[in-house]
N, C-alpha and C. Protein backbone atom coordinates (compact mmCIF):
# COMPACT_ATOMS: atom_id res chain seq x y z
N UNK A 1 7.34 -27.17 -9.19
CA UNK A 1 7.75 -27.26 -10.57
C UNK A 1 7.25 -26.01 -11.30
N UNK A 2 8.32 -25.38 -12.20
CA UNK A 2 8.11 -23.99 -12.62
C UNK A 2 7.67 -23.72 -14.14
N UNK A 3 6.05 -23.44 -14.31
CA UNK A 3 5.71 -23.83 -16.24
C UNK A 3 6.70 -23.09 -16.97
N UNK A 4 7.03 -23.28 -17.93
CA UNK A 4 7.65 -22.89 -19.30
C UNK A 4 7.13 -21.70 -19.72
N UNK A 5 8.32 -20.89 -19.89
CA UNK A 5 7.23 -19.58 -20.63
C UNK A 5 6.50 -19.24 -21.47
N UNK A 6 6.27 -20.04 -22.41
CA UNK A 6 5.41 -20.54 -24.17
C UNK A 6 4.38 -21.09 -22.75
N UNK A 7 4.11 -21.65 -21.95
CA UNK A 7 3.06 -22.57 -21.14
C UNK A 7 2.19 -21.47 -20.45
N UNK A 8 3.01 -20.41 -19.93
CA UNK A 8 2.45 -19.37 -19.33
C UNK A 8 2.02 -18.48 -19.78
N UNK A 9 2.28 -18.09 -21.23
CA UNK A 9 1.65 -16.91 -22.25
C UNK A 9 0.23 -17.54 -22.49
N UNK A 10 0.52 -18.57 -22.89
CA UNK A 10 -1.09 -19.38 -23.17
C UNK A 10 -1.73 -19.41 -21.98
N UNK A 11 -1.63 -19.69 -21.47
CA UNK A 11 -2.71 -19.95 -20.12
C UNK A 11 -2.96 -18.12 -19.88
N UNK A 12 -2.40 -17.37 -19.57
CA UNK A 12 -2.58 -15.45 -19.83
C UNK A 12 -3.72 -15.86 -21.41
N UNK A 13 -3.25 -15.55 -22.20
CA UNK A 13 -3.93 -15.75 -23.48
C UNK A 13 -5.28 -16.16 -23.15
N UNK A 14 -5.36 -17.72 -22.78
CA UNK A 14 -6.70 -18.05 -22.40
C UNK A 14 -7.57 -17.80 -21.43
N UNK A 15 -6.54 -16.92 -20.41
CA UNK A 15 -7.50 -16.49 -19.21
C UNK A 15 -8.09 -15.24 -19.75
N UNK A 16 -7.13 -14.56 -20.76
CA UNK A 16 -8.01 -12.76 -21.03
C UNK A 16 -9.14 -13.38 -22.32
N UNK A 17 -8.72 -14.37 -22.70
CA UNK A 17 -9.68 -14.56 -24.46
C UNK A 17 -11.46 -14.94 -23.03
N UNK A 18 -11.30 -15.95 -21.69
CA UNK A 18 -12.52 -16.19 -21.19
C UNK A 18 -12.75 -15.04 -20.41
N UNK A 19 -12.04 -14.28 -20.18
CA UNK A 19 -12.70 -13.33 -19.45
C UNK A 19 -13.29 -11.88 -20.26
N UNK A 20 -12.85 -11.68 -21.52
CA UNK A 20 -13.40 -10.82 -22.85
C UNK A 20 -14.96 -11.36 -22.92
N UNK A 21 -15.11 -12.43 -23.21
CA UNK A 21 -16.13 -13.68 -23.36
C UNK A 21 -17.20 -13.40 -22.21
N UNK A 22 -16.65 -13.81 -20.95
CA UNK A 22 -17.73 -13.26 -19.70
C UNK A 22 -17.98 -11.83 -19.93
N UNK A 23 -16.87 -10.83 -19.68
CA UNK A 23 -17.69 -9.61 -19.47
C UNK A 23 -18.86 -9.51 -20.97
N UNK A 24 -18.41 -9.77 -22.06
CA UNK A 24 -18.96 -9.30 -23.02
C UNK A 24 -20.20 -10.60 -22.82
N UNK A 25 -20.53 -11.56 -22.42
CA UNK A 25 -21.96 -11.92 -22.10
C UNK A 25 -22.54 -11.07 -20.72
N UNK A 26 -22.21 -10.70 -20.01
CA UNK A 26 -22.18 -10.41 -18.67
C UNK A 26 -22.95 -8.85 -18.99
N UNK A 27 -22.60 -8.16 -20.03
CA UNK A 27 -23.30 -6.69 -20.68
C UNK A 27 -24.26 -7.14 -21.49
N UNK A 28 -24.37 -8.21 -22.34
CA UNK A 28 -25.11 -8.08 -22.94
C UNK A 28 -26.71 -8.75 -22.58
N UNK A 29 -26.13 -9.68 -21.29
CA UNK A 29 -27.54 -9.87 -20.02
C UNK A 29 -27.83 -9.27 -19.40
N UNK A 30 -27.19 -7.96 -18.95
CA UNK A 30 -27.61 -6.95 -18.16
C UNK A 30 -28.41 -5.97 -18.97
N UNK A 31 -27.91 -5.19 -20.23
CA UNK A 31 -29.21 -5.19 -21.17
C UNK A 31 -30.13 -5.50 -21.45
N UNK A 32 -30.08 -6.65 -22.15
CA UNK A 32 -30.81 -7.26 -22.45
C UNK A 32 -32.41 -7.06 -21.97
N UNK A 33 -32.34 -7.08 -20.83
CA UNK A 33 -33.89 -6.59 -19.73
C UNK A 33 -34.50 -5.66 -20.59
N UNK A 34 -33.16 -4.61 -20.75
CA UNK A 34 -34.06 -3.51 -21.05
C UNK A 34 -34.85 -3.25 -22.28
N UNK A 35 -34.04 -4.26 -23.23
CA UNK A 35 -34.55 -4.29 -24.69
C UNK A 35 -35.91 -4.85 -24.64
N UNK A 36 -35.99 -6.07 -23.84
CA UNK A 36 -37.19 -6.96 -23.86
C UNK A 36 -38.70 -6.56 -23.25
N UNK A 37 -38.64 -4.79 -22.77
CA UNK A 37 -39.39 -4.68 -21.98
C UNK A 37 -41.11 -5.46 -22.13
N UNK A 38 -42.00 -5.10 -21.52
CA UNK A 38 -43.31 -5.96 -21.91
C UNK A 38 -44.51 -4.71 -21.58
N UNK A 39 -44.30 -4.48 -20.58
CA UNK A 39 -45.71 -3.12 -20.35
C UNK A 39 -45.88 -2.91 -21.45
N UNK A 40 -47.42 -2.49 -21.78
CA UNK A 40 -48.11 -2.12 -22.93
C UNK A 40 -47.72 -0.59 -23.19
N UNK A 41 -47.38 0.61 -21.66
CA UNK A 41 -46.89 1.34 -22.37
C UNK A 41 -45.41 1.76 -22.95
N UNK A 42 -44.21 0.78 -22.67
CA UNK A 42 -43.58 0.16 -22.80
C UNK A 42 -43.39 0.06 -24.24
N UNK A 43 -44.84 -0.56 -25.15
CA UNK A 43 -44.43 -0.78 -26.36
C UNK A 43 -45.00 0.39 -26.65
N UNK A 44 -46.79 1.23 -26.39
CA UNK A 44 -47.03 2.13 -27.17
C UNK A 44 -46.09 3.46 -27.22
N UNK A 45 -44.88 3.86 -26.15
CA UNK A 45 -44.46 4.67 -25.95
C UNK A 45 -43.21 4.70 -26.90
N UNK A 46 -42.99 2.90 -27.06
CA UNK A 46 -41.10 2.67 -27.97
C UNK A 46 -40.43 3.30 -27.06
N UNK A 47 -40.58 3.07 -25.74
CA UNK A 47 -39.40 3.58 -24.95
C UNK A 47 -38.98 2.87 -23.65
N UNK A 48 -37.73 2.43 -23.00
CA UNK A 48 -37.45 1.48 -22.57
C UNK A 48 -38.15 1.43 -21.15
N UNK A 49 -38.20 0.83 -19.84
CA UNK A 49 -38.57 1.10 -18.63
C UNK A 49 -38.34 2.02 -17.82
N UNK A 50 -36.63 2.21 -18.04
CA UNK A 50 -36.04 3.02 -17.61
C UNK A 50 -36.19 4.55 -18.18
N UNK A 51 -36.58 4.90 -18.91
CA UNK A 51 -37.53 6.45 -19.42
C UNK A 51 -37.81 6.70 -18.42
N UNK A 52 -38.80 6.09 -17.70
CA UNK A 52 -39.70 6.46 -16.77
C UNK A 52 -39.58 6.16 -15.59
N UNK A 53 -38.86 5.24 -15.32
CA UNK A 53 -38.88 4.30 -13.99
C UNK A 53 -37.14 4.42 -13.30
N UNK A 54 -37.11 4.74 -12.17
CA UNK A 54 -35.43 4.82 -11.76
C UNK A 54 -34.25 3.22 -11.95
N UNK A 55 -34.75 2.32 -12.48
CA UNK A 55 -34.54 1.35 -12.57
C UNK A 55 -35.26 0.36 -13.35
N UNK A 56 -35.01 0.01 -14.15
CA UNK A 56 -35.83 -1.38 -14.99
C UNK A 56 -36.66 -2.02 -14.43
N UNK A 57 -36.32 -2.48 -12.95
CA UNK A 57 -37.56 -3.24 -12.44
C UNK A 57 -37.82 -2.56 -10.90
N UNK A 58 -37.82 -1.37 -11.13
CA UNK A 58 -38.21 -0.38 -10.09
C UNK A 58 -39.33 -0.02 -10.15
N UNK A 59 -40.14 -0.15 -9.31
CA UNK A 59 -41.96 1.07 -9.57
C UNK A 59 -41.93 2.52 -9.18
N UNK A 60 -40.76 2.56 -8.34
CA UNK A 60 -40.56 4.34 -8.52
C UNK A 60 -39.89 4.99 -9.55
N UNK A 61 -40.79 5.91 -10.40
CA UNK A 61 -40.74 6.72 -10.93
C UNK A 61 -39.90 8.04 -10.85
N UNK A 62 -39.23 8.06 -12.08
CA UNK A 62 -38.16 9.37 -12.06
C UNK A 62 -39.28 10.25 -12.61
N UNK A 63 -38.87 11.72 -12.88
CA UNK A 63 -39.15 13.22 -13.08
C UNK A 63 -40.15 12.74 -14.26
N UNK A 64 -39.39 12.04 -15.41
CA UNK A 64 -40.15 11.69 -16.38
C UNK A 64 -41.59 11.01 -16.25
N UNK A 65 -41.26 10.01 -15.56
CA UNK A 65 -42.98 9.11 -15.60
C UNK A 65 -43.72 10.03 -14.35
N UNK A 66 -43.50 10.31 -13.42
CA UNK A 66 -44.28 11.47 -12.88
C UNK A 66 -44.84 12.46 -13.81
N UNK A 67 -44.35 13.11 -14.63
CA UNK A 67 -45.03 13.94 -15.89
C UNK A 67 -45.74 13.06 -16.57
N UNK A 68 -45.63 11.76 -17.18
CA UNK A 68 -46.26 10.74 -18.11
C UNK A 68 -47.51 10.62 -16.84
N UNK A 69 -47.23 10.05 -15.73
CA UNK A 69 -48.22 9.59 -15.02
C UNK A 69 -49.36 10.85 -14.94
N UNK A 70 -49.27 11.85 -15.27
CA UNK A 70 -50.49 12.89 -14.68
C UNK A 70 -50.64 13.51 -16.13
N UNK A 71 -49.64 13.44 -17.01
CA UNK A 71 -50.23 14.14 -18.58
C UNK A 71 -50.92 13.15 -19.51
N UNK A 72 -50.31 11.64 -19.32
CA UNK A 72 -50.45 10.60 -20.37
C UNK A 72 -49.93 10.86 -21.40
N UNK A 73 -48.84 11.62 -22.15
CA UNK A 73 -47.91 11.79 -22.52
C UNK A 73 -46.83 12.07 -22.55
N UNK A 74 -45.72 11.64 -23.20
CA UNK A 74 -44.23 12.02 -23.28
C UNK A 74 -43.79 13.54 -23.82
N UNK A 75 -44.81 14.34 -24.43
CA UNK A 75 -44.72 15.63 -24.87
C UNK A 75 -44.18 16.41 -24.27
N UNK A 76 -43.06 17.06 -24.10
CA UNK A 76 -42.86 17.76 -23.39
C UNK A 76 -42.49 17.63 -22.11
N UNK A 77 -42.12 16.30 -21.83
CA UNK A 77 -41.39 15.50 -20.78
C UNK A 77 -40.09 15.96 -19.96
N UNK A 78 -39.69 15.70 -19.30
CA UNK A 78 -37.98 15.77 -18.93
C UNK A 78 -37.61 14.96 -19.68
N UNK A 79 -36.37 15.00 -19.62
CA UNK A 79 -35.63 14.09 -20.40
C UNK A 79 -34.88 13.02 -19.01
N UNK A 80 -35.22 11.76 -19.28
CA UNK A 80 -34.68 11.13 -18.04
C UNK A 80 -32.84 11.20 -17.54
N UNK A 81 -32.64 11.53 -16.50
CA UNK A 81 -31.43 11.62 -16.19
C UNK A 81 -30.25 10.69 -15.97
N UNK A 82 -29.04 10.71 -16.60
CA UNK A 82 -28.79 8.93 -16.98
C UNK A 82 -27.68 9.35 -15.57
């Protein structure tokens, strides 16, 4: 049995209106991490994980936190590579 074409625009309609919906929660949880960070230098620095770290919940260190790790400051840093 073959839907109606008014039957089939809607169901399109409602499949792009839930899937707008997912991706746009789907970015804003994948963020999200990064906003929330917690390390103390984290907050004293105001700068996200990823500054320093190749990944949000990575412990290896990009160009940047290698310079932070041996200067203790961001002065004069790299700039992390996106």
């Amino acid at each position: 049995m073959a839907a109606s074409g008014g039957s089939m625009r809607n169901e399109m309609k409602s499949i792009r209106l839930i899937l707008g919906v997912a991706l746009t929660a789907a970015a804003f949880l994948a963020s999200s991490s990064l906003m929330f960070a917690t390390p103390d230098l984290t907050k004293k620095e105001k700068k996200p994980c990823t500054a320093c770290h190749v990944t949000a919940k990575s412990k290896e260190l990009n160009d940047t936190g290698k310079y932070y790790k041996e200067k203790k400051t961001l002065d004069g840093a790299p700039a992390p590579k996106k």
